[in-house]
Protein backbone atom coordinates (compact mmCIF):
# COMPACT_ATOMS: atom_id res chain seq x y z
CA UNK A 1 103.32 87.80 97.80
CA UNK A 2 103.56 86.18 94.41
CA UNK A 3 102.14 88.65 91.58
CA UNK A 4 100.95 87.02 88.02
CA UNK A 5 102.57 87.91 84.55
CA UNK A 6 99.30 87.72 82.96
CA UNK A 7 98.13 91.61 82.06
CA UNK A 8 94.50 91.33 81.71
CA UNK A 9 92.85 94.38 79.24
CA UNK A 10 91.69 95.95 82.44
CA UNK A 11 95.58 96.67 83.65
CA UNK A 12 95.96 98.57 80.25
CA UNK A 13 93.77 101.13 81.43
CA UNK A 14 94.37 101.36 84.92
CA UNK A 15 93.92 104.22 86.99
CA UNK A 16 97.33 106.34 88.27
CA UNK A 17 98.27 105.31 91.72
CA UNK A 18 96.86 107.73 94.40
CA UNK A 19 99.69 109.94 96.20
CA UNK A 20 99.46 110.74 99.60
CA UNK A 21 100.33 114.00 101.17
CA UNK A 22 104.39 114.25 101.68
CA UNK A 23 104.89 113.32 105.78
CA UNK A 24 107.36 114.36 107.76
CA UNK A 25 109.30 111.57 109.15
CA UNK A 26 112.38 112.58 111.42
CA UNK A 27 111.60 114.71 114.13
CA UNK A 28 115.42 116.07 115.57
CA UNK A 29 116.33 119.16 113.29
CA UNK A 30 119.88 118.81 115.03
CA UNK A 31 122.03 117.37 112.23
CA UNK A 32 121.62 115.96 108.78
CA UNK A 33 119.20 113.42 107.89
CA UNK A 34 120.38 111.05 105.25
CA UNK A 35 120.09 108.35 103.52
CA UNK A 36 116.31 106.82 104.68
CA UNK A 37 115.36 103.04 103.94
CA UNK A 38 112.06 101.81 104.69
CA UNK A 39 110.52 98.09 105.77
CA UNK A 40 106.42 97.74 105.03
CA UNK A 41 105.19 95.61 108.35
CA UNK A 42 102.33 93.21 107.72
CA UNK A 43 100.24 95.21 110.68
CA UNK A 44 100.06 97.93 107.90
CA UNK A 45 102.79 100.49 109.48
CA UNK A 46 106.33 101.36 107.66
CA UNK A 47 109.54 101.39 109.77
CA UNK A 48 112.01 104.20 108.34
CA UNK A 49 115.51 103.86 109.46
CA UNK A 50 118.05 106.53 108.58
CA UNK A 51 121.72 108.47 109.08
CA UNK A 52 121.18 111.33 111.64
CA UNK A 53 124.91 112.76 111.30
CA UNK A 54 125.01 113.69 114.88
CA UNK A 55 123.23 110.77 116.75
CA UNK A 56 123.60 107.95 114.95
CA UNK A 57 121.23 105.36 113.08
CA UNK A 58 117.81 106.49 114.05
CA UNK A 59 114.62 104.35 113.32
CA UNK A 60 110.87 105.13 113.92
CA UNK A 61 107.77 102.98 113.08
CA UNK A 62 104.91 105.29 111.41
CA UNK A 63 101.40 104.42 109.92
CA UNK A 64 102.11 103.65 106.33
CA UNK A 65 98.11 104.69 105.01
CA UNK A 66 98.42 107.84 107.01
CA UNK A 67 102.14 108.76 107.95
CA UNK A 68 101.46 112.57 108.91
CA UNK A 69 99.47 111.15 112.04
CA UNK A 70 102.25 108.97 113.73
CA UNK A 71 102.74 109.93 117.73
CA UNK A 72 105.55 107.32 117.80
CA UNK A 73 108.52 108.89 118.80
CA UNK A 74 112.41 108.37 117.08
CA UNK A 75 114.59 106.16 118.26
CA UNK A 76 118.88 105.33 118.09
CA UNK A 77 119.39 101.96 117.14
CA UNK A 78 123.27 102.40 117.20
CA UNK A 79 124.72 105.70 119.00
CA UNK A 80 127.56 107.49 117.06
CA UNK A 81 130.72 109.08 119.86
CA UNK A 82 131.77 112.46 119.64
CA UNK A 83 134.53 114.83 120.87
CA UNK A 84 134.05 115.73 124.88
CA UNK A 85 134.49 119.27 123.98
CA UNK A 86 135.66 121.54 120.96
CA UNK A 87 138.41 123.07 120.14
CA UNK A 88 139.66 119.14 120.48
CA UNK A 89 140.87 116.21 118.86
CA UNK A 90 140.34 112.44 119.15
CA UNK A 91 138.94 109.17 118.59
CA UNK A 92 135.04 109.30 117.07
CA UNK A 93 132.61 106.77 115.80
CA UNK A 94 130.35 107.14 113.11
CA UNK A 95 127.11 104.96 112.18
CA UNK A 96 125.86 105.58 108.79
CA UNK A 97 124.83 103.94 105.46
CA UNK A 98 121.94 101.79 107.34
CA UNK A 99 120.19 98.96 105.17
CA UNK A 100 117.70 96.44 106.58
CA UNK A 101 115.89 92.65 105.94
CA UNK A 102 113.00 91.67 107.90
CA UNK A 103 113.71 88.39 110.08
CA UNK A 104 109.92 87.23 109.44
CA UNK A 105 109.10 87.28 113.11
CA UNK A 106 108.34 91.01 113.28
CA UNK A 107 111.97 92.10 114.03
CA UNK A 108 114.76 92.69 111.46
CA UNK A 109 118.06 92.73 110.74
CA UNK A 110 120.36 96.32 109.92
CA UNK A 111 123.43 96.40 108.28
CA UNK A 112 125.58 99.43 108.05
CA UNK A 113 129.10 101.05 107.96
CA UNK A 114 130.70 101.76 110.82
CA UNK A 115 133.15 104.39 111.07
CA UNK A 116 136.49 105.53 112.92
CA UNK A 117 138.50 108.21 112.85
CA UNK A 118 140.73 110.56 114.52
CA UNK A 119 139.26 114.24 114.54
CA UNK A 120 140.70 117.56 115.29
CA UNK A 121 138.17 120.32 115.58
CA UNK A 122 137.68 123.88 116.43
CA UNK A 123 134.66 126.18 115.58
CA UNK A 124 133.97 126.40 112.14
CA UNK A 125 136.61 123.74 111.64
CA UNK A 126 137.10 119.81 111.44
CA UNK A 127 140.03 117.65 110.13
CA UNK A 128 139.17 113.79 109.90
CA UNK A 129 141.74 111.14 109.17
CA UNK A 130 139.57 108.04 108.29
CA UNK A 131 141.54 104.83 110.63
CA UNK A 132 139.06 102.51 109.67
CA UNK A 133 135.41 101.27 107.98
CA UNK A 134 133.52 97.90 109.03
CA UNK A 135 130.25 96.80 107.58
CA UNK A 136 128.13 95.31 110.46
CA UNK A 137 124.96 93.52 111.32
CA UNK A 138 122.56 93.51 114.26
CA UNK A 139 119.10 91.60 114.53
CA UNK A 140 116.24 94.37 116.09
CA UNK A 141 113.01 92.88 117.43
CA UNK A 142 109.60 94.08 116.58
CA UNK A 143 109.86 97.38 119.15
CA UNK A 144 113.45 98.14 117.97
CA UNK A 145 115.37 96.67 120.97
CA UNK A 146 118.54 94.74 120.02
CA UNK A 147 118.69 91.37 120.01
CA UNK A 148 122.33 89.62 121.20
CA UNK A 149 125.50 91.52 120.19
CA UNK A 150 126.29 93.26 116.79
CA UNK A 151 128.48 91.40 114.81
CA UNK A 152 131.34 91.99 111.77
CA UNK A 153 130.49 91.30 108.05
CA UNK A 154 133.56 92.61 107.05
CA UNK A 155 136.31 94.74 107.07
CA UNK A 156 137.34 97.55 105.01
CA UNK A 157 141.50 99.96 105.69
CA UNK A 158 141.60 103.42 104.28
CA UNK A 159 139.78 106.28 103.84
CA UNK A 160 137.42 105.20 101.76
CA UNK A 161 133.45 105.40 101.49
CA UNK A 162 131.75 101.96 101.84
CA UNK A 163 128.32 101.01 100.67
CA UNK A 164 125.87 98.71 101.57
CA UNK A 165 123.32 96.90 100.28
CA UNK A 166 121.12 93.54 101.89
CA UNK A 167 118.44 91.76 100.70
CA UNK A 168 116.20 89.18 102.77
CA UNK A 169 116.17 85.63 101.73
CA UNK A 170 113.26 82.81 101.95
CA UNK A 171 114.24 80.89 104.83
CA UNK A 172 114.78 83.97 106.80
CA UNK A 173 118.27 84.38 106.06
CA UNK A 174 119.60 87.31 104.42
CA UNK A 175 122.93 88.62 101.97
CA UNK A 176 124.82 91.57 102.33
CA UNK A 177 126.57 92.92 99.74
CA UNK A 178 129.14 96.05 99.99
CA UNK A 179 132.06 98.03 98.27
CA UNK A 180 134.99 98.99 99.58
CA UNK A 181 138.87 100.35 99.53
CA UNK A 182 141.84 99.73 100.93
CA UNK A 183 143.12 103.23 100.95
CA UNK A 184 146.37 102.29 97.91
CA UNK A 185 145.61 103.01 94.58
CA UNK A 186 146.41 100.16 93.30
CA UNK A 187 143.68 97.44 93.05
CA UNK A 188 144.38 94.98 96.07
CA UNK A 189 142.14 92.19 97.64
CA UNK A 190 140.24 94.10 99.88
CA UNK A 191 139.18 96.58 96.96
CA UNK A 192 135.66 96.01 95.04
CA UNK A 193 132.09 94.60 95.45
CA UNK A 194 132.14 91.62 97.58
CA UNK A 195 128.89 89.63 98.54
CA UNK A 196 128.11 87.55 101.71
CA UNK A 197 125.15 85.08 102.79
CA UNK A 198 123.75 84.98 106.46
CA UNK A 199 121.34 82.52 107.90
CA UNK A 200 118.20 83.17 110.62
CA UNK A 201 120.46 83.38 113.47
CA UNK A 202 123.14 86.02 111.40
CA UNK A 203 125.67 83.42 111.02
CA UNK A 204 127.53 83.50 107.99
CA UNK A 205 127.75 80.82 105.44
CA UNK A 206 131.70 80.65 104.58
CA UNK A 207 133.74 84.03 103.74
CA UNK A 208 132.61 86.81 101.42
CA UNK A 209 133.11 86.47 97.31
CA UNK A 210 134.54 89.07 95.35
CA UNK A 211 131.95 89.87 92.17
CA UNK A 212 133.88 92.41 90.78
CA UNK A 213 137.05 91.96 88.88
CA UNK A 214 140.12 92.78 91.00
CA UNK A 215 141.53 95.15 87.97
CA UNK A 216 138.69 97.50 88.62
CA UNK A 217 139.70 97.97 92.51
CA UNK A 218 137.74 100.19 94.64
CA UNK A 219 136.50 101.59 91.10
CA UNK A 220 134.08 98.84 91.35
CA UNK A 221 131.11 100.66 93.86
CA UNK A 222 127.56 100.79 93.89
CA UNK A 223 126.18 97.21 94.28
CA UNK A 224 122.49 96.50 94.12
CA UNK A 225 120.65 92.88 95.09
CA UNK A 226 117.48 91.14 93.91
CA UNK A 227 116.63 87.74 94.07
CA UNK A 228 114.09 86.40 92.18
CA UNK A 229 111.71 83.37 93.11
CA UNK A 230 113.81 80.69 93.08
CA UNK A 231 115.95 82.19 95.09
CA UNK A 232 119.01 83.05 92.46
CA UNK A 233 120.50 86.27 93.49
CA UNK A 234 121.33 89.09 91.28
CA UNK A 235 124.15 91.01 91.98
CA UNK A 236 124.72 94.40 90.28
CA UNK A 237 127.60 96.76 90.68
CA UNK A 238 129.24 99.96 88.85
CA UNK A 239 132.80 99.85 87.47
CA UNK A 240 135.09 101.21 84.50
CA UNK A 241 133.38 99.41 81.43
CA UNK A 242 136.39 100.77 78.73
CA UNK A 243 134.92 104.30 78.08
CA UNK A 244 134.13 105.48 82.12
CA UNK A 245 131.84 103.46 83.85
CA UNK A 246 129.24 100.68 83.59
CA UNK A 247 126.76 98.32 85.13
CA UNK A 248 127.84 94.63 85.83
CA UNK A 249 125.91 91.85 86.87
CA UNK A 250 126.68 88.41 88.03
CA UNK A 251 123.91 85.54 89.39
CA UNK A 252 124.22 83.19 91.79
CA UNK A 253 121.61 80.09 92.42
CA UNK A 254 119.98 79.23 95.63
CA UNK A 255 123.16 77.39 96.48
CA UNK A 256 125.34 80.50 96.06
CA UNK A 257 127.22 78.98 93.44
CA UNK A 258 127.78 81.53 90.50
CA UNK A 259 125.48 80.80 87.43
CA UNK A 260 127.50 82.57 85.16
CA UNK A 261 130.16 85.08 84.56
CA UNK A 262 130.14 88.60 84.91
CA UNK A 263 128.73 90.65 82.07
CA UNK A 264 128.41 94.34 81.31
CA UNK A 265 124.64 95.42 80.82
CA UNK A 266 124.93 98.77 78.93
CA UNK A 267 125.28 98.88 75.02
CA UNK A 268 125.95 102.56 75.42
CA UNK A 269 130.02 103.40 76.19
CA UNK A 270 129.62 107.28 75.62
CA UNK A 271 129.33 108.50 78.82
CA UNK A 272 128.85 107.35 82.51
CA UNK A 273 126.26 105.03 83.75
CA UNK A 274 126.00 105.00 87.41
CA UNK A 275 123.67 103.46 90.10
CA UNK A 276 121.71 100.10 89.26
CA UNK A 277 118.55 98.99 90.78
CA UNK A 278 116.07 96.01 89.63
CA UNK A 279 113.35 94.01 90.29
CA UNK A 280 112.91 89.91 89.59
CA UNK A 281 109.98 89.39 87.48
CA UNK A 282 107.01 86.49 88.02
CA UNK A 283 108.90 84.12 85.31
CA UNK A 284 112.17 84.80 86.47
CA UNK A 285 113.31 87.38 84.82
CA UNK A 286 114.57 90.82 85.56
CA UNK A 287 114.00 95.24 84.89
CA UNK A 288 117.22 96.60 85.54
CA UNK A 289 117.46 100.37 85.91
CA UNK A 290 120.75 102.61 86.36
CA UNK A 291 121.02 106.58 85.60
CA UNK A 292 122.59 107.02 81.72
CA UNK A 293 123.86 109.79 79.43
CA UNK A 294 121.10 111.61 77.24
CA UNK A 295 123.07 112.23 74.13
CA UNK A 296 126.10 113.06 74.21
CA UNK A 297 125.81 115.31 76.77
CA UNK A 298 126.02 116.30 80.66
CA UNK A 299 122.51 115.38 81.20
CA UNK A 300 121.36 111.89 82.69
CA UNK A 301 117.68 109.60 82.22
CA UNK A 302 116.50 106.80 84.13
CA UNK A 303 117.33 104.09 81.61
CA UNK A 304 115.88 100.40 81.32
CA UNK A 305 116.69 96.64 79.95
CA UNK A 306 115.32 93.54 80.67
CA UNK A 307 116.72 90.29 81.51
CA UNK A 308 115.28 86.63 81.35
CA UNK A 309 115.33 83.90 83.63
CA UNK A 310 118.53 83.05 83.43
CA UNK A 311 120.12 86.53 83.05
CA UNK A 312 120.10 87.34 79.72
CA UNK A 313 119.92 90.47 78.38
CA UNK A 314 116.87 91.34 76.13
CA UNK A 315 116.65 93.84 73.59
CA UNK A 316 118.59 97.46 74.02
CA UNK A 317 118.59 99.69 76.86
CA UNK A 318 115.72 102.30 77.00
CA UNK A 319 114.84 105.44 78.51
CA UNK A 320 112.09 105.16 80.93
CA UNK A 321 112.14 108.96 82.54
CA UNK A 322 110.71 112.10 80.59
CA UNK A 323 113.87 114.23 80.52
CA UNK A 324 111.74 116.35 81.90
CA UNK A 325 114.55 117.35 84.10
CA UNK A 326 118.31 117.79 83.51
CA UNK A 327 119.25 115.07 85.79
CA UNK A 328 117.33 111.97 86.68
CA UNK A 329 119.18 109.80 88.41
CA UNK A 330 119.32 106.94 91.41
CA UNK A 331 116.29 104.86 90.24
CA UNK A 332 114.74 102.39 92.73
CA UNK A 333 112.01 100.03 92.02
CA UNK A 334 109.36 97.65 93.67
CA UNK A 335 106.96 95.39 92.83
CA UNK A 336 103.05 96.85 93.16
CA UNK A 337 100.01 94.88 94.37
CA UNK A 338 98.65 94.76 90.50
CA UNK A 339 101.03 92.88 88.75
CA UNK A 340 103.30 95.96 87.82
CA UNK A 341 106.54 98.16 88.97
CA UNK A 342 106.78 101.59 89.61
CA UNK A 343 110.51 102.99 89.65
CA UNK A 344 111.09 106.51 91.49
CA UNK A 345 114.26 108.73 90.94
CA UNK A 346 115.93 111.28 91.85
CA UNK A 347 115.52 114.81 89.57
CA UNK A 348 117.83 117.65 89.88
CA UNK A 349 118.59 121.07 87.26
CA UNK A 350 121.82 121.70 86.26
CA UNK A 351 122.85 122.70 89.76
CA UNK A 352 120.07 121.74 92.52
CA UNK A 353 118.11 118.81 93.42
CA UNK A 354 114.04 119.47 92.70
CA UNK A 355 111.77 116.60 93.03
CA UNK A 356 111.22 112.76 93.99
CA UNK A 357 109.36 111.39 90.42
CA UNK A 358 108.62 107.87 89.36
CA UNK A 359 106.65 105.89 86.72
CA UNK A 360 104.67 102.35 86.85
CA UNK A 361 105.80 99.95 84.23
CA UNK A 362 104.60 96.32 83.01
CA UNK A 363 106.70 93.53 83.06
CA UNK A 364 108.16 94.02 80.00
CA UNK A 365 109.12 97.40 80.70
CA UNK A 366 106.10 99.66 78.46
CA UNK A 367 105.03 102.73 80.62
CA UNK A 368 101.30 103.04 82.36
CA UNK A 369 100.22 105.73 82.83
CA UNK A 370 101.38 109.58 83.43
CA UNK A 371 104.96 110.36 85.21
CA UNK A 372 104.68 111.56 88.77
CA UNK A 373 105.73 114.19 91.21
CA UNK A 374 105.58 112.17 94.68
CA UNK A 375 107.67 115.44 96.59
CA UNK A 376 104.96 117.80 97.93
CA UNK A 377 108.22 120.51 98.87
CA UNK A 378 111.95 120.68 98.29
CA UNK A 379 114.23 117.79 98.57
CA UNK A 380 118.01 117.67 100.13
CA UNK A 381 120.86 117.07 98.05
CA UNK A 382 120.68 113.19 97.41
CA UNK A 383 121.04 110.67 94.71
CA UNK A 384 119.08 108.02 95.16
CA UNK A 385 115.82 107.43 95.77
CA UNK A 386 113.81 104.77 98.09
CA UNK A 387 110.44 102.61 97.26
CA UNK A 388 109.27 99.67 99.07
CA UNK A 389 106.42 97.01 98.68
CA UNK A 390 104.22 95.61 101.37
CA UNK A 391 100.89 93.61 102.00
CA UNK A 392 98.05 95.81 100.99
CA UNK A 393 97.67 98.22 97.68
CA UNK A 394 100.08 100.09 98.11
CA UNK A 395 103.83 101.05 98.15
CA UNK A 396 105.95 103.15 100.37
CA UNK A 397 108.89 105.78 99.56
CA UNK A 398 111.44 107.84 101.73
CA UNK A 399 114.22 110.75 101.07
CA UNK A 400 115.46 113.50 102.27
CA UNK A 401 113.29 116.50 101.97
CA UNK A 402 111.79 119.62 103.52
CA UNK A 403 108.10 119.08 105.07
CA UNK A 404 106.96 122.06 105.99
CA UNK A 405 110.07 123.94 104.59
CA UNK A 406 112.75 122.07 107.56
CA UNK A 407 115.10 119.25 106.24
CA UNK A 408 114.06 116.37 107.59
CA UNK A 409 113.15 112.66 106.40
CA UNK A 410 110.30 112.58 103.95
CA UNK A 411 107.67 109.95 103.48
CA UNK A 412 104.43 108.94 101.52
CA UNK A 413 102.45 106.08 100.85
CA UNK A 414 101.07 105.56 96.95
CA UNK A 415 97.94 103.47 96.66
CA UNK A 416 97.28 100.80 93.63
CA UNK A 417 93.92 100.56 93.22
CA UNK A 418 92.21 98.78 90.03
């Protein structure tokens, strides 16, 4: 849904979105609940798909307006294997780091990492010697039923931890983008943040391009996708940047032919920058967002800079969070139904994770309105937060929390009303 540039007086004064109670989400308290993503459905309910560390990739389809009343139950979308019995050792497979497109026909795709390994476990113990790490893709339909056979985006050797990141297109294709390691320390072809484009039926178009530079190896992690209206992607990654480490960006046009070459979006070198997220903007431009250095010391904000149409940076980076917290970190960031962006993050102490906070912005990156709390409770150790757009006035965000004082997956909906 296309969203005008134009901020009428009215917008300068608008109201702060509405919050709705926190909801739980995940119902097994068996394992760990991680990392949550989120799809808004045009029928006006919110799909949440997320790592149970037990089971597998889990999924379950709630009312977005009114999440706390769902009587949908969970489901596995892809089953994790296990030991037959402990004390043991063996083969195991792991689902986890789930992302998902929808296919605009009600279904969608997921993307995430699957794992092997060879465990040896006893009570209270567990070695695990990581043989291998694939990125795959599988197409759901509208009730979460697989469509065809899951397929390989690529392959990654070693023990390392692979991300994930996708990002629909607008023929109903979609592009995966991932980082990964191949176990040696020294930088090798398999090592970085590689891209890949899919079409409607999840075939791919050619092999997958390396965006970071092969001297950074698997130093190169984190990467981040947005494409704006014209379909030119925006790829954005962390790596060494000559101090510690950086966010890089790289475009590509609708024909996936780069635009440009890669360039280094923070001014700042003292310290590390970590974890990029943006949004593309009604004229073509861009809000990037990563987690900075306040100062000179230990202490991170939720910084900003904005890019034009054809990537360019403009202006400084700027802080966007409050510092009213000694870490702020993991921004993510969606369009809203009035023309501007609200960003959420992570906020921890010195020691523990606290709350789930964001901000709304305009599109040139000025503040509206207060800073919010959007955690009712606790949240789980995590470090980066979730916020997606849909039809309707409102948006939808997801993390790891404690409703009603059990860890589970968290959700609420926040209404944009003029």
């Amino acid at each position: 849904m296309r969203r005008s540039s134009f901020l009428p007086l009215a917008l300068l004064l608008v109201a702060t979105p509405l919050r709705a109670a926190e909801a739980r989400i995940s119902v097994n308290d068996v394992a760990r609940q991680r990392a949550p993503v989120a799809l808004l459905e045009p029928d006006g309910t919110a799909r949440v798909i997320w790592e149970n560390s037990k089971l597998g990739i889990m999924s379950r389809v709630v009312p977005a307006d009114d999440p706390a009343s769902a009587t949908t139950e969970e489901k596995i979308l892809v089953s994790n294997t296990h030991l037959s019995s402990v004390p043991g050792e063996g083969i195991v497979i792991t689902h986890r780091q789930p992302v998902a497109v929808s296919d605009g026909s009600g279904g969608f795709w997921l993307v995430w990492v699957r794992e092997k390994a060879y465990v040896k476990a006893a009570p209270f113990w567990e070695s695990r010697d990581v043989l291998s790490q694939e990125i795959r893709r599988w197409q759901f339909d509208r009730n979460g039923k697989p469509v065809g056979s899951d397929g390989v985006v690529a392959w990654a050797r070693g023990a390392n931890r692979a991300q994930t990141a996708a990002i629909g297109t607008a023929d109903g294709g979609f592009v995966v983008a991932w980082s990964s390691s191949d176990g040696d320390t020294t930088p090798g072809p398999r090592d970085g943040v590689f891209v890949r484009w899919f079409d409607s039926d999840g075939k791919a178009f050619g092999t997958s391009v390396r965006v970071s530079a092969i001297e950074d190896g698997d130093l190169a992690t984190w990467p981040s996708l947005t494409i704006d209206a014209r379909g030119r992607l925006l790829v954005l990654w962390q790596a060494p940047d000559g101090s510690s480490t950086g966010i890089f960006g790289r475009m590509f046009d609708e024909k996936r032919a780069p635009l440009d070459a890669t360039q280094r979006l923070n001014l700042n070198l003292v310290g590390t920058e970590k974890r990029p997220s943006a949004v593309a903007l009604d004229d073509g431009g861009f809000l990037v967002f990563w987690q900075g250095p306040r100062g000179s010391g230990a202490s991170t904000r939720v910084f900003l800079r904005q890019l034009d149409a054809e990537g360019n940076p403009i202006g400084a980076e700027r802080a966007i969070s409050s510092a009213s917290f000694f870490h702020e970190m993991g921004p993510a960031v969606a369009p809203t139904p009035r023309g501007t962006y609200f960003v959420a993050w992570v906020a921890w102490d010195s020691m523990f994770p606290r709350e789930i906070r964001g901000v709304e912005l305009r599109s040139d990156g000025t503040i509206v309105g207060d800073e919010q709390k959007l955690s009712t409770f606790g949240i789980n150790a995590q470090y980066r937060a979730t916020v997606v757009a849909g039809q309707g006035t409102g948006l939808f965000t997801v993390w790891e929390g404690f409703p009603d004082r059990r860890a589970a997956i968290s959700g609420t909906r926040l209404d944009f009303l003029d």
